[in-house]
Protein backbone atom coordinates (compact mmCIF):
# COMPACT_ATOMS: atom_id res chain seq x y z
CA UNK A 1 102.11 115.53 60.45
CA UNK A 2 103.78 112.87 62.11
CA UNK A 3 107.78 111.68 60.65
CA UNK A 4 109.54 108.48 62.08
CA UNK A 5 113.21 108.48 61.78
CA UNK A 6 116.38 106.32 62.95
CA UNK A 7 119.22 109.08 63.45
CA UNK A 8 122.28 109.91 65.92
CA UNK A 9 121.77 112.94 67.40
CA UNK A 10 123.91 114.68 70.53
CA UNK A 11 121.68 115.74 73.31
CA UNK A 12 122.70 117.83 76.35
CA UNK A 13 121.34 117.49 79.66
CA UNK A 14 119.88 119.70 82.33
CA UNK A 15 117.40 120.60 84.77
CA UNK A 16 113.66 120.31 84.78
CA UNK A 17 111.44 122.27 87.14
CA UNK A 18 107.67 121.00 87.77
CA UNK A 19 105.51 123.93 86.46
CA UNK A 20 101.58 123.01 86.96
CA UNK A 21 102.23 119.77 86.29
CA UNK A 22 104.51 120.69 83.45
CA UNK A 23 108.20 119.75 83.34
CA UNK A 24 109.91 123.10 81.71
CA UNK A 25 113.66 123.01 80.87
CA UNK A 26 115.58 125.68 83.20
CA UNK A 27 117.59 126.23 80.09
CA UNK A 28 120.26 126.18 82.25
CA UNK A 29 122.51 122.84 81.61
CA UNK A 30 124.01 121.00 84.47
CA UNK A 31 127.17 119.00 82.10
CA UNK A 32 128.66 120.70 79.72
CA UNK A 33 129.25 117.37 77.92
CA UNK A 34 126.94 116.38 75.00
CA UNK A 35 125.32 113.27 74.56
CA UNK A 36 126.52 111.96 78.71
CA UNK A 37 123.81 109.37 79.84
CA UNK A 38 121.00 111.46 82.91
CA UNK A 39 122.15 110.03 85.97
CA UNK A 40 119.90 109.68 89.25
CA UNK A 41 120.07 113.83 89.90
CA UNK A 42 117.06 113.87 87.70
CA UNK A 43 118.88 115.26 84.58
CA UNK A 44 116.76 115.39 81.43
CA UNK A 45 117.07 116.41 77.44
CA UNK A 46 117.40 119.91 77.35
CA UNK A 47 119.06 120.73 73.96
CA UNK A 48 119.97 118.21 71.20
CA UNK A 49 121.60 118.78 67.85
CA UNK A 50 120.12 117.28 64.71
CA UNK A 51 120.95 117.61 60.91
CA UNK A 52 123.27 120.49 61.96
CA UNK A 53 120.56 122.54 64.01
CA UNK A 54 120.50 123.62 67.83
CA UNK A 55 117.38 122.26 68.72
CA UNK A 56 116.34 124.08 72.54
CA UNK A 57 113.90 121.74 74.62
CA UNK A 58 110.88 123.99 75.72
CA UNK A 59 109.06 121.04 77.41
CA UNK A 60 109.06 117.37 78.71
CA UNK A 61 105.57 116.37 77.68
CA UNK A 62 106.31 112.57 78.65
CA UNK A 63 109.33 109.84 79.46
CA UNK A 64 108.88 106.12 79.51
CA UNK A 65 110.48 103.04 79.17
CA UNK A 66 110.65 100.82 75.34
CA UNK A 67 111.60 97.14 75.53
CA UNK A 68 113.77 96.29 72.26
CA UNK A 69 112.83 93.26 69.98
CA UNK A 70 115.22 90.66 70.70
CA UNK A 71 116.36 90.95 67.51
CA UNK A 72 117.33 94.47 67.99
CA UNK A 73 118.66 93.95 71.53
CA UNK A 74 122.70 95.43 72.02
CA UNK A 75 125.59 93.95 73.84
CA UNK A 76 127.09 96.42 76.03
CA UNK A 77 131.13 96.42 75.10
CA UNK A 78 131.96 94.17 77.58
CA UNK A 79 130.10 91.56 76.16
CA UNK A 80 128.40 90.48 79.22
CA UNK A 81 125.49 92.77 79.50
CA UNK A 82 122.40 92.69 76.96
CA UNK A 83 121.10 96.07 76.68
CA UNK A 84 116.87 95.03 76.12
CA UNK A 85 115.45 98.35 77.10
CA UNK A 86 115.45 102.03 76.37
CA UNK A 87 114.22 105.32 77.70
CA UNK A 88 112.02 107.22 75.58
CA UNK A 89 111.55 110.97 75.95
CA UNK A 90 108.89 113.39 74.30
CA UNK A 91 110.17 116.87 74.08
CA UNK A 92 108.71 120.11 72.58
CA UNK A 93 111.45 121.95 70.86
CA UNK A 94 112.15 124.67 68.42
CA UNK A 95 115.47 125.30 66.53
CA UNK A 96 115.71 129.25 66.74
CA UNK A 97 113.54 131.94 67.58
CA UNK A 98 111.84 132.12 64.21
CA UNK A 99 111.48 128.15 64.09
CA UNK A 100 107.81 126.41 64.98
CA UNK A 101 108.37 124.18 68.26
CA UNK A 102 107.80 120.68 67.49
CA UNK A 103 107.59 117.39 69.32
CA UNK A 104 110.33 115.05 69.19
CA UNK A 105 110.70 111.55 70.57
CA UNK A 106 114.43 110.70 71.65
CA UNK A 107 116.06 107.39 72.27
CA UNK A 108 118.63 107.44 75.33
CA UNK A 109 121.44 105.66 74.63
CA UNK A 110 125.14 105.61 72.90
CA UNK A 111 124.30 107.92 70.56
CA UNK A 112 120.90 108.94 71.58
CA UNK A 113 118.15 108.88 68.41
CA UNK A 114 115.71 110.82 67.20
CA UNK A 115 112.61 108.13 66.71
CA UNK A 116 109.97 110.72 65.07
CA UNK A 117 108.83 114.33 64.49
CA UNK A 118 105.13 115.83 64.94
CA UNK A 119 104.87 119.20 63.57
């Protein structure tokens, strides 16, 4: 079953390894900072926090690139700069040991978003 959603969540960043053509989460973050913007070491979602739950990032099953209506499109707080894109990123996660993993779609940006749920 497949939820969409609109919500702020806090993501924390980290290291991926390439596993038979699998991205896998090290586990093992490289900030300590939640919800800091990946810069060009290659940093991806590797934990996030949603409705009050740890969720841990198993997997990066995909990552691409969502142009914004232009009704939707942000002005950066300077004013100047017109945000029109975002990165997208598919994760498998679980919250817990006991939990089921499921896939999540987050939105990178100030907050990042959780866009939808597949159980």
């Amino acid at each position: 079953m497949s939820r969409r959603y609109d919500e702020a969540v806090q993501v924390q960043l980290g290291q991926a390894q390439a596993v038979g053509g699998r991205w896998l989460t090290t586990g093992r973050p490289q900030s300590s900072e939640m919800g800091e913007m990946p810069d060009e070491q290659g940093l991806v979602p590797t934990a996030f926090l949603w409705r009050g739950k740890l969720h841990l990032v198993q997997e990066v099953l995909a990552q691409w690139t969502q142009r914004l209506p232009w009704w939707q499109s942000a002005w950066e707080e300077s004013g100047q700069i017109e945000v029109l894109e975002r990165q997208i990123w598919r994760v498998e996660a679980r919250a817990g040991r006991e939990s089921n993993t499921g896939i999540f779609d987050l939105a990178q940006g100030q907050p990042w978003q959780v866009l939808g749920v597949t159980d």
